[in-house]
Each structure stands twice: as structure tokens, then as C-alpha cells.
C-alpha atoms as a PDB file:
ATOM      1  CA  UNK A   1      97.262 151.898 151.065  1.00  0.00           C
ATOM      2  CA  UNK A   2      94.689 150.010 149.029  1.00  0.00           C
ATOM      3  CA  UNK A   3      93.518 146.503 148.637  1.00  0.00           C
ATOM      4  CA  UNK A   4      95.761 144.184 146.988  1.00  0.00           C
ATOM      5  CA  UNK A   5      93.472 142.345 144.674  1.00  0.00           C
ATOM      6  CA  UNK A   6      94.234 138.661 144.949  1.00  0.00           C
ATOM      7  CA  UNK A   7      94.625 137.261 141.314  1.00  0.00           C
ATOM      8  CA  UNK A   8      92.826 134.084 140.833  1.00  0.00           C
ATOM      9  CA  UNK A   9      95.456 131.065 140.094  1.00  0.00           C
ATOM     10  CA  UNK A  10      94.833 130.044 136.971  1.00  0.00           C
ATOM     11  CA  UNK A  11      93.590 126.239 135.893  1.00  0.00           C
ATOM     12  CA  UNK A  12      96.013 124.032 135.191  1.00  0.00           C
ATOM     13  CA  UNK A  13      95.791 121.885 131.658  1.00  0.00           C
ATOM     14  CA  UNK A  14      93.442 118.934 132.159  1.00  0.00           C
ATOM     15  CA  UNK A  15      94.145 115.315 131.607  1.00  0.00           C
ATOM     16  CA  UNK A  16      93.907 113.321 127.982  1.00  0.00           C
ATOM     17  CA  UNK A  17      93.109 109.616 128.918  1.00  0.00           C
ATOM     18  CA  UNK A  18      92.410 107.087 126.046  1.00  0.00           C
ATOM     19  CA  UNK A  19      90.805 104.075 126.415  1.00  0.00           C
ATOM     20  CA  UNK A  20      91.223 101.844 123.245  1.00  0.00           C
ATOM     21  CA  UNK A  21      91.452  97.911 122.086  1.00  0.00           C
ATOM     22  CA  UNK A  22      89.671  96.341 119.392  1.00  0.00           C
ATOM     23  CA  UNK A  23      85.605  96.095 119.327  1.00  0.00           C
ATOM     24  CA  UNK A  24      84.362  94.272 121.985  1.00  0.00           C
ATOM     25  CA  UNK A  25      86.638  94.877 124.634  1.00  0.00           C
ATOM     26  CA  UNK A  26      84.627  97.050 126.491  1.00  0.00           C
ATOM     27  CA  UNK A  27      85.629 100.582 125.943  1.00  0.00           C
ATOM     28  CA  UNK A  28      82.530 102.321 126.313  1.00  0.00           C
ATOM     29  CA  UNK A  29      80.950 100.835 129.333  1.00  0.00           C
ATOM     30  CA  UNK A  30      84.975 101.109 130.795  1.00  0.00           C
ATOM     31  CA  UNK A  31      84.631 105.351 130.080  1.00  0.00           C
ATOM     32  CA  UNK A  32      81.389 105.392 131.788  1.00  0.00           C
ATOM     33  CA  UNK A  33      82.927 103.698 134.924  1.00  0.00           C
ATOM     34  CA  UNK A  34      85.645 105.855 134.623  1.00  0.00           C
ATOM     35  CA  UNK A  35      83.695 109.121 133.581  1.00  0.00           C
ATOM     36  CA  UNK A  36      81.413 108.236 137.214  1.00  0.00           C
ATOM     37  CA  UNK A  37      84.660 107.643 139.455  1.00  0.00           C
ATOM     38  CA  UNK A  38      86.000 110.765 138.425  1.00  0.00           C
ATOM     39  CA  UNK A  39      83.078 112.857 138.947  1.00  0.00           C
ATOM     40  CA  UNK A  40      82.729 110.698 142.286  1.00  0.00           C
ATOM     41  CA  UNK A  41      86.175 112.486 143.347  1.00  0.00           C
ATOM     42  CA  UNK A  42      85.201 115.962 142.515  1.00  0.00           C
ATOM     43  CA  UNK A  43      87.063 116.207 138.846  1.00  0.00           C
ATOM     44  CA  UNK A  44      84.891 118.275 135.619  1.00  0.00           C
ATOM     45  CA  UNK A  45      85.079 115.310 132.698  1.00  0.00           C
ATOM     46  CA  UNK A  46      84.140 115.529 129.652  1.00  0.00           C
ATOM     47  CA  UNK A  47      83.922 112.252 126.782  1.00  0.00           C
ATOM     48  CA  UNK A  48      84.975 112.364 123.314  1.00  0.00           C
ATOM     49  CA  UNK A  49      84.130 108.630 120.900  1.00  0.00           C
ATOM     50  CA  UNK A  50      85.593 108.776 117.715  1.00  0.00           C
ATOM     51  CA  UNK A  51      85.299 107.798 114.989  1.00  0.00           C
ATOM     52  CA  UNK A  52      82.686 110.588 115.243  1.00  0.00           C
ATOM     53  CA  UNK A  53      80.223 109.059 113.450  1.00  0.00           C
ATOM     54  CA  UNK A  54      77.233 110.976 112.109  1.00  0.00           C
ATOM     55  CA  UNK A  55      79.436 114.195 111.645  1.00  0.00           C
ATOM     56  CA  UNK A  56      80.726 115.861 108.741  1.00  0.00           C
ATOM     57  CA  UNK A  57      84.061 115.081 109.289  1.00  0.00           C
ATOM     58  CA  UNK A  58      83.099 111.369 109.918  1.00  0.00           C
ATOM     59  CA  UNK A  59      81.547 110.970 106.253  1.00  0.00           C
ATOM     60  CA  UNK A  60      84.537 109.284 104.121  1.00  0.00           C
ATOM     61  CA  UNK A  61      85.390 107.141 106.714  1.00  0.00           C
ATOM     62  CA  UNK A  62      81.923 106.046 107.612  1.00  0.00           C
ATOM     63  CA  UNK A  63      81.386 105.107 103.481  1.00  0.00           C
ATOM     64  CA  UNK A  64      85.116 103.247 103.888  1.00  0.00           C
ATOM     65  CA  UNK A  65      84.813 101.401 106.884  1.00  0.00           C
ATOM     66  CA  UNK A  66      80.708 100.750 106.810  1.00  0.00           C
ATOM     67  CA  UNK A  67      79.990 100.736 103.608  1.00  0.00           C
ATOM     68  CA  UNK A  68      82.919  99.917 102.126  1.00  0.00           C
ATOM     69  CA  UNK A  69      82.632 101.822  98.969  1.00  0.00           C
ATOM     70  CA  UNK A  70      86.819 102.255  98.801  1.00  0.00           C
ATOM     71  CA  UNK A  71      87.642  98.408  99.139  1.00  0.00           C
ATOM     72  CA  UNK A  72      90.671  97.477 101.137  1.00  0.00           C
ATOM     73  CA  UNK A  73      92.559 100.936 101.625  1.00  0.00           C
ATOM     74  CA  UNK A  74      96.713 100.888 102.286  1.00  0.00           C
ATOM     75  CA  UNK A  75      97.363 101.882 106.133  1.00  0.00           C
ATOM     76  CA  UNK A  76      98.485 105.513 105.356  1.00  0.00           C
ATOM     77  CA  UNK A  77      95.384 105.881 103.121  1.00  0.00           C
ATOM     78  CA  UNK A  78      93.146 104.929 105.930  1.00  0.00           C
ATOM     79  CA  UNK A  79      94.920 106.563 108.617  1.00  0.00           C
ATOM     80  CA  UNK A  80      94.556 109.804 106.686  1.00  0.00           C
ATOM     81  CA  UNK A  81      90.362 109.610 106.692  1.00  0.00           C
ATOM     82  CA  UNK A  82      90.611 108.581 110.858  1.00  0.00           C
ATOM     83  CA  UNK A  83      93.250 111.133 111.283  1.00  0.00           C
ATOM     84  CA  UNK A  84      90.628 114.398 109.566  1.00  0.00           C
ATOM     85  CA  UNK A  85      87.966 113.094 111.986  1.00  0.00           C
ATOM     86  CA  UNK A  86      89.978 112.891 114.802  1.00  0.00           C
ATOM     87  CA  UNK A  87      91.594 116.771 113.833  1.00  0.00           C
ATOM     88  CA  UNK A  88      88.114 117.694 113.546  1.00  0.00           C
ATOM     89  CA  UNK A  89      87.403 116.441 117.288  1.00  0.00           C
ATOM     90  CA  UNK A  90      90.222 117.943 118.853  1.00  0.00           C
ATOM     91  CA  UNK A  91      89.170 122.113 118.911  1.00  0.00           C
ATOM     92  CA  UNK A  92      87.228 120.700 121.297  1.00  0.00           C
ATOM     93  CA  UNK A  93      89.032 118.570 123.285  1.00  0.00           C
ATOM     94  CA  UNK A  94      91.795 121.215 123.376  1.00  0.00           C
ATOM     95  CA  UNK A  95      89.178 123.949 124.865  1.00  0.00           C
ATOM     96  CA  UNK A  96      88.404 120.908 128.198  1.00  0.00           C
ATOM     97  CA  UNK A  97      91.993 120.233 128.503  1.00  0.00           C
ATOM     98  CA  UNK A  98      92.291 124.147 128.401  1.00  0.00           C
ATOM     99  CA  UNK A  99      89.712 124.492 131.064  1.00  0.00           C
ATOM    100  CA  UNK A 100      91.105 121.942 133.327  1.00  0.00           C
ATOM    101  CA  UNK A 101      88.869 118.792 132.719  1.00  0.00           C
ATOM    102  CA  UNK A 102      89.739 115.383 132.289  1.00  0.00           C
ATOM    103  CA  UNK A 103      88.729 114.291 128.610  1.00  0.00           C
ATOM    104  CA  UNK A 104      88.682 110.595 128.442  1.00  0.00           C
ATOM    105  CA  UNK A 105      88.897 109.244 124.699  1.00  0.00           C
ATOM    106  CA  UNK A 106      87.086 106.249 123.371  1.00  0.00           C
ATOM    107  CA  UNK A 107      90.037 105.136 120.957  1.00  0.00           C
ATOM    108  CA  UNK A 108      92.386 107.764 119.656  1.00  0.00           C
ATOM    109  CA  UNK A 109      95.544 107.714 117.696  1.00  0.00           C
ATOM    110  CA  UNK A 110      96.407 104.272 119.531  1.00  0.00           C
ATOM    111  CA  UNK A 111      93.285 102.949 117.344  1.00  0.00           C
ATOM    112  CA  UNK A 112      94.611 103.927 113.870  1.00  0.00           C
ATOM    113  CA  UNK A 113      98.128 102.242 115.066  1.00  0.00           C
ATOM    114  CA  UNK A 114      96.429  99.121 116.208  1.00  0.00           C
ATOM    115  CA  UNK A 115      94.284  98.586 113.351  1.00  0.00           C
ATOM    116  CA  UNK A 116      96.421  99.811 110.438  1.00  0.00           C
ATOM    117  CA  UNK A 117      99.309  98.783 111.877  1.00  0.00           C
ATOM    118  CA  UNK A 118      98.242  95.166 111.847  1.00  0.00           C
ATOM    119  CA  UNK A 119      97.982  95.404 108.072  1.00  0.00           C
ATOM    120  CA  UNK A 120     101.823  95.457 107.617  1.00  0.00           C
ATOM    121  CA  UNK A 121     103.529  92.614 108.502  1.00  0.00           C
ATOM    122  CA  UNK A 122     107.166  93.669 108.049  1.00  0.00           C
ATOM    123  CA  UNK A 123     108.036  95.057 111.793  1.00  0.00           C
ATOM    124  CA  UNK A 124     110.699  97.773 110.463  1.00  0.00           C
ATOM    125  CA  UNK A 125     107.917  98.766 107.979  1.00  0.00           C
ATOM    126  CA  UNK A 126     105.793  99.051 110.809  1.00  0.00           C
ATOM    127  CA  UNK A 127     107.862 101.086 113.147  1.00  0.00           C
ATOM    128  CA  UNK A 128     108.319 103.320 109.931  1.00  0.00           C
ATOM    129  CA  UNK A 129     104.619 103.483 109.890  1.00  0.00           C
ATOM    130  CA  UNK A 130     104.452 104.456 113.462  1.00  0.00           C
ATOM    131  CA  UNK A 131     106.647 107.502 113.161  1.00  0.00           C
ATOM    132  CA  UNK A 132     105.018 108.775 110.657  1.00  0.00           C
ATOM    133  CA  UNK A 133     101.335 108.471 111.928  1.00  0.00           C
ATOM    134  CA  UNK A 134     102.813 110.326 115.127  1.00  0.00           C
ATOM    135  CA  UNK A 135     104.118 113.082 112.926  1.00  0.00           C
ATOM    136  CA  UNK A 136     100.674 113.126 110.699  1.00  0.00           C
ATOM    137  CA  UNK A 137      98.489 113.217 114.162  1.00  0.00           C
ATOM    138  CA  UNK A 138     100.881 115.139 116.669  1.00  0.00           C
ATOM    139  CA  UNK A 139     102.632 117.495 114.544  1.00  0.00           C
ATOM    140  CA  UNK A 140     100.852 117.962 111.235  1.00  0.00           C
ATOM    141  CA  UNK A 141      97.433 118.109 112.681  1.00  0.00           C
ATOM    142  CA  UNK A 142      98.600 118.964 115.883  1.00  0.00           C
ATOM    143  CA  UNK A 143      95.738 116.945 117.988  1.00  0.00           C
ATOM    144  CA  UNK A 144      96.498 117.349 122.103  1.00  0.00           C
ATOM    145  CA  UNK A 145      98.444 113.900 123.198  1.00  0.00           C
ATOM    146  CA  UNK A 146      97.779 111.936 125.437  1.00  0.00           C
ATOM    147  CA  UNK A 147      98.854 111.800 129.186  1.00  0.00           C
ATOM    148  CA  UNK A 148      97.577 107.828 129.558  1.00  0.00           C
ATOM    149  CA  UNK A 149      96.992 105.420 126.634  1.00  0.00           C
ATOM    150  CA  UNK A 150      94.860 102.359 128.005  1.00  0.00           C
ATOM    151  CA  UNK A 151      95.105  99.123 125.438  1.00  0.00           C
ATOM    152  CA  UNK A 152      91.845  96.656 126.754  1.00  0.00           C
ATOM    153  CA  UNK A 153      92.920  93.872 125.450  1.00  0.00           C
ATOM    154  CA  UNK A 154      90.692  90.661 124.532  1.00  0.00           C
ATOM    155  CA  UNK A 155      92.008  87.783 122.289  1.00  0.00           C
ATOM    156  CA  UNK A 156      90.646  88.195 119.264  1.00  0.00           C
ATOM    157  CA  UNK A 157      88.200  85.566 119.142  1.00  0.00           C
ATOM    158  CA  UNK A 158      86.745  86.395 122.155  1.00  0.00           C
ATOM    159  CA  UNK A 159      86.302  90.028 120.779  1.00  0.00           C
ATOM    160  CA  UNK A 160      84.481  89.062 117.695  1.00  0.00           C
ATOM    161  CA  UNK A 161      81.920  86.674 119.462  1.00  0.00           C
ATOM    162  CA  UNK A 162      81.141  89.397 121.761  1.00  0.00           C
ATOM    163  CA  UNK A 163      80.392  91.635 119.017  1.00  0.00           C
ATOM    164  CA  UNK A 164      78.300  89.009 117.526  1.00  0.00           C
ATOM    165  CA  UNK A 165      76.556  88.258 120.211  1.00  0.00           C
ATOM    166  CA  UNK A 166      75.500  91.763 120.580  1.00  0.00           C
ATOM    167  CA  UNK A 167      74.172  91.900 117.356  1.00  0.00           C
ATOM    168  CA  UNK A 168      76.004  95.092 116.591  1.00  0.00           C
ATOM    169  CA  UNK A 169      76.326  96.117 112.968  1.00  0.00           C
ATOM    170  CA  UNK A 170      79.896  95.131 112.304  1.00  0.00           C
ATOM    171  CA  UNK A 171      82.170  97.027 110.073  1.00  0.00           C
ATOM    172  CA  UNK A 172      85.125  96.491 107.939  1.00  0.00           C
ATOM    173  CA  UNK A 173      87.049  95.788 110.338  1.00  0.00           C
ATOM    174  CA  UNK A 174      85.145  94.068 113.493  1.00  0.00           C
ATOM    175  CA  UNK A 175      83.886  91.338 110.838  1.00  0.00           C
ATOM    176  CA  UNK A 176      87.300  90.322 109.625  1.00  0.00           C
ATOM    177  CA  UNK A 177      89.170  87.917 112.177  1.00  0.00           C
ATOM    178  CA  UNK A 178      92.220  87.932 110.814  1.00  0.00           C
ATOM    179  CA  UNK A 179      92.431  91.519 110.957  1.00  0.00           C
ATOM    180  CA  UNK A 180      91.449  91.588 114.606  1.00  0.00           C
ATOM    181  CA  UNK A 181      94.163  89.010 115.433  1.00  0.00           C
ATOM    182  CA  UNK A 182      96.468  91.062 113.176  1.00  0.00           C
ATOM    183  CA  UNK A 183      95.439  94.356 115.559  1.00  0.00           C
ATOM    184  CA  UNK A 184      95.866  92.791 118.697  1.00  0.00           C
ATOM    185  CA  UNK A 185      99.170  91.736 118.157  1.00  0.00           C
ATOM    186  CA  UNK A 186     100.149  94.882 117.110  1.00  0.00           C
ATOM    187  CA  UNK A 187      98.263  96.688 120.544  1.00  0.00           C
ATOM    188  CA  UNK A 188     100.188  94.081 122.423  1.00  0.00           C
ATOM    189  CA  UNK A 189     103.299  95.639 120.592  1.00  0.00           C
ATOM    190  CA  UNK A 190     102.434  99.181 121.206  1.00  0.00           C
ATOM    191  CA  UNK A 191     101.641  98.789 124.688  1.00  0.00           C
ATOM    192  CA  UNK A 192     105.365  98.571 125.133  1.00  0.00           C
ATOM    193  CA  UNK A 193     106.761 101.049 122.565  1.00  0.00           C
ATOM    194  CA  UNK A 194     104.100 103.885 123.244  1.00  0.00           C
ATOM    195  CA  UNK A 195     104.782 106.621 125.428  1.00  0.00           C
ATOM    196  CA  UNK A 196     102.666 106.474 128.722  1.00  0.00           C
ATOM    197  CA  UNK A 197     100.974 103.227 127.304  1.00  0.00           C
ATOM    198  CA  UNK A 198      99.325 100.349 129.465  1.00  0.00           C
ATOM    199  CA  UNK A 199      97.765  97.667 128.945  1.00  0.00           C
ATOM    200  CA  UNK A 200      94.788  96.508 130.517  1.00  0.00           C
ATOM    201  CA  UNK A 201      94.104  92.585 130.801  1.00  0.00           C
ATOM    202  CA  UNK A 202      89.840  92.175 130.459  1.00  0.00           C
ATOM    203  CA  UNK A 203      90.136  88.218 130.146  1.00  0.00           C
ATOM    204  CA  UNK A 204      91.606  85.322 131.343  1.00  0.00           C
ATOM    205  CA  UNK A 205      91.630  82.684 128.751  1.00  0.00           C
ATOM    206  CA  UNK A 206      88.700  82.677 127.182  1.00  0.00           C
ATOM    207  CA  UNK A 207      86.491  83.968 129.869  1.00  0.00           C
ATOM    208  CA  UNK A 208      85.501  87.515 130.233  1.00  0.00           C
ATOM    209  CA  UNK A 209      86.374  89.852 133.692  1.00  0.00           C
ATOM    210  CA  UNK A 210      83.334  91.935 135.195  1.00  0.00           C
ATOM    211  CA  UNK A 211      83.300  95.387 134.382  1.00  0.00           C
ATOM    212  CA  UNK A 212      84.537  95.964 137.980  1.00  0.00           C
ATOM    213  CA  UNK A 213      87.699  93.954 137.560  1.00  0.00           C
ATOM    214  CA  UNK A 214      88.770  95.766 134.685  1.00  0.00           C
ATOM    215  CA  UNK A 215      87.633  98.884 135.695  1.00  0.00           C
ATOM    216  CA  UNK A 216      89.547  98.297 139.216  1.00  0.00           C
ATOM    217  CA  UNK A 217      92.729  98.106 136.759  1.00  0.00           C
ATOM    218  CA  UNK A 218      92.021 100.780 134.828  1.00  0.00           C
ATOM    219  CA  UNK A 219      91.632 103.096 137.670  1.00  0.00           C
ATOM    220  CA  UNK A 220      94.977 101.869 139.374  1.00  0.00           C
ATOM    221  CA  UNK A 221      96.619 103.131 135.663  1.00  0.00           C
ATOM    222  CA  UNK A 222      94.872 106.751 135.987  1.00  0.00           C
ATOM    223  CA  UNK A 223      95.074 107.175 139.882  1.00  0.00           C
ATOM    224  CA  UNK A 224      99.108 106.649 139.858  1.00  0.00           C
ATOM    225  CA  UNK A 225      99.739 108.039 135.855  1.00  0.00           C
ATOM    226  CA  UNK A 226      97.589 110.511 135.173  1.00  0.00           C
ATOM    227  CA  UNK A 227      95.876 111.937 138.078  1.00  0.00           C
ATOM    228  CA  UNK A 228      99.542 112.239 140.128  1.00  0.00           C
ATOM    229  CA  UNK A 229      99.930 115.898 141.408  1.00  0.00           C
ATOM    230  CA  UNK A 230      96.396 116.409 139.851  1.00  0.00           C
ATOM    231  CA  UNK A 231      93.578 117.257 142.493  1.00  0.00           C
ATOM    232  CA  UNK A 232      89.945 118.045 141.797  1.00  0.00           C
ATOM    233  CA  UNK A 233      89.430 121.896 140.808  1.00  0.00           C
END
């Protein structure tokens, strides 16, 4: 009787984890922690920052939000340029999650919710809003979701200085602080309505955490959320 050939098991869909919050709460020096734990434990990870600035796909949005050549845009106007970029992104982040990696995004569809979200006051206008960003970004576009949204949150003001102080060319957006008070409270609210949504705490008043202190909650969130029944290949 011959051989039976053993049939390799094959990998199992890899992890979406978004990291989001308004500028200057840390995101990208929270993925690199992240990104380093992970590969500390054995997992393939790959990182995908949007907007994707620089590309093709990033072009309308980069003359809206940088240079501002659109003026003040309504939410679903704006989502819509954020929403092509982040499309654009995703054959990509489909073929990791389709090899097994861990893709960790720095701000997703979480991002358009916060920020354009905090431009309509009404709350049932907002929830309307909501629904129909999830159906423009999930089912329209049909961009992977998530398995862990992460909201860093940082009051407002505290976010703006820290963008200021790093002398980082602010855009529409990051330079307004009513808008950034408007987003937060509207990442506060989505922390709770979102599906497998946290929020991550990177201040205490007005004073800062280290890197490690937020990073030791973020990686409580993944460890428990998304890495559960998830070993390294």
C-alpha cells in the first residue's frame, strides 16, 4: 500500500487590529510597540497607515485635507475620498490576512467615524451616519473588518499641543480644536457602540502615560480579543 501523503493544514485568516484616536495620541509609536511584541511571540505582521499618503489613491484627499482646495466638505462627502483610499489599501491587507498575518492598522474606518462623525451634532443623524459609512466601507467596498478596534484617547487639548509641539505640519483637521473636541466625543461614543471596540486611556488629566503604560493596555486588549485561540504560525 503506498504512502499516504499528509496534506499540509492550511493557514488560518490572520488578525485585523486598528489602532486609531485623533493626532497626537500616539498611534504610530503604539503599532511599532505592538508590531515588536508580536514578532517577539513568533506571529508574521505586517503595517498598513492610511490615509496613504503619497499614493494615487491618496491624491483628492491629500488636496482636501492638506491643502484644502475643497473647503469644509459634508461628512458623507469626505468619508467618500477616505473611504477610495482605504478600498485601495485593502487588496493588500486582504492577501496578509489571507496568509495568516496579523495586519495592524494605523486608523481605519473608526477614523472616518470619529472625525466626520463629530461634524454632526444631531445624535440620531449621527447613528444614521454610522450605518451608512459601515455599509459604504464593509459592504459596498467590501474592505476586511476588523477583529479589534483600539480608540487612544487624549483630551483634545492635550492632543493638539502635542502636535504642536512636534512641529508636525497640521492639516485640516489636527489644526481645528473644536473639531478635535467634536471627534473625541464622538470616539468616546463609538468605543461603546462599535463592534469589538476598546478604548485605550493614554492620559490622566492633563499629563501624558509612557509609551509602556499604554502599550501595556493595548496589549492586554489584543492578548485576550484578538489573539484568543490564535497561536504563532
Amino acid at each position: 500500500m503506498g504512502r499516504l501523503l499528509k496534506t499540509k493544514k492550511p493557514k488560518a485568516r490572520g488578525k485585523l487590529i486598528v489602532l486609531d484616536g485623533t493626532d497626537g495620541a500616539g498611534k504610530t509609536t503604539q503599532t511599532n510597540l505592538l508590531v515588536e511584541n508580536l514578532r517577539s511571540q513568533g506571529y508574521e505582521v505586517e503595517i498598513a497607515d492610511f490615509p496613504k499618503y503619497g499614493s494615487k489613491s491618496a491624491g483628492p484627499l491629500e488636496e482636501y485635507l492638506v491643502d484644502g482646495k475643497y473647503g469644509q466638505l459634508n461628512p458623507r462627502a469626505a468619508s467618500i475620498f477616505f473611504a477610495i483610499d482605504r478600498f485601495d489599501g485593502s487588496y493588500a491587507v486582504r492577501q496578509w490576512l489571507d496568509e495568516g498575518k496579523i495586519v495592524i492598522a494605523n486608523r481605519y474606518v473608526t477614523s472616518n467615524a470619529g472625525h466626520q462623525g463629530g461634524m454632526i451634532a444631531d445624535k440620531t443623524e449621527r447613528l444614521k451616519f454610522f450605518k451608512w459609512l459601515s455599509n459604504l466601507e464593509y459592504d459596498i467596498f467590501g474592505i476586511p473588518k476588523p477583529d479589534l478596534n483600539l480608540i487612544l484617547h487624549v483630551p483634545a487639548k492635550v492632543a493638539q499641543k502635542r502636535a504642536y509641539q512636534r512641529d508636525k505640519k497640521r492639516d485640516l483637521y489636527d489644526s481645528d480644536l473644536k473639531h478635535l473636541e467634536n471627534a473625541e466625543r464622538v470616539y468616546l461614543e463609538i468605543s461603546q457602540l462599535f463592534p469589538n471596540t476598546r478604548l485605550v486611556e493614554c492620559a490622566e488629566g492633563t499629563e501624558m502615560l509612557t509609551p509602556q503604560e499604554v502599550h501595556n493596555q493595548v496589549w492586554e486588549y489584543v492578548r485576550r480579543i484578538a489573539l484568543k485561540d490564535f497561536p504563532p504560525n
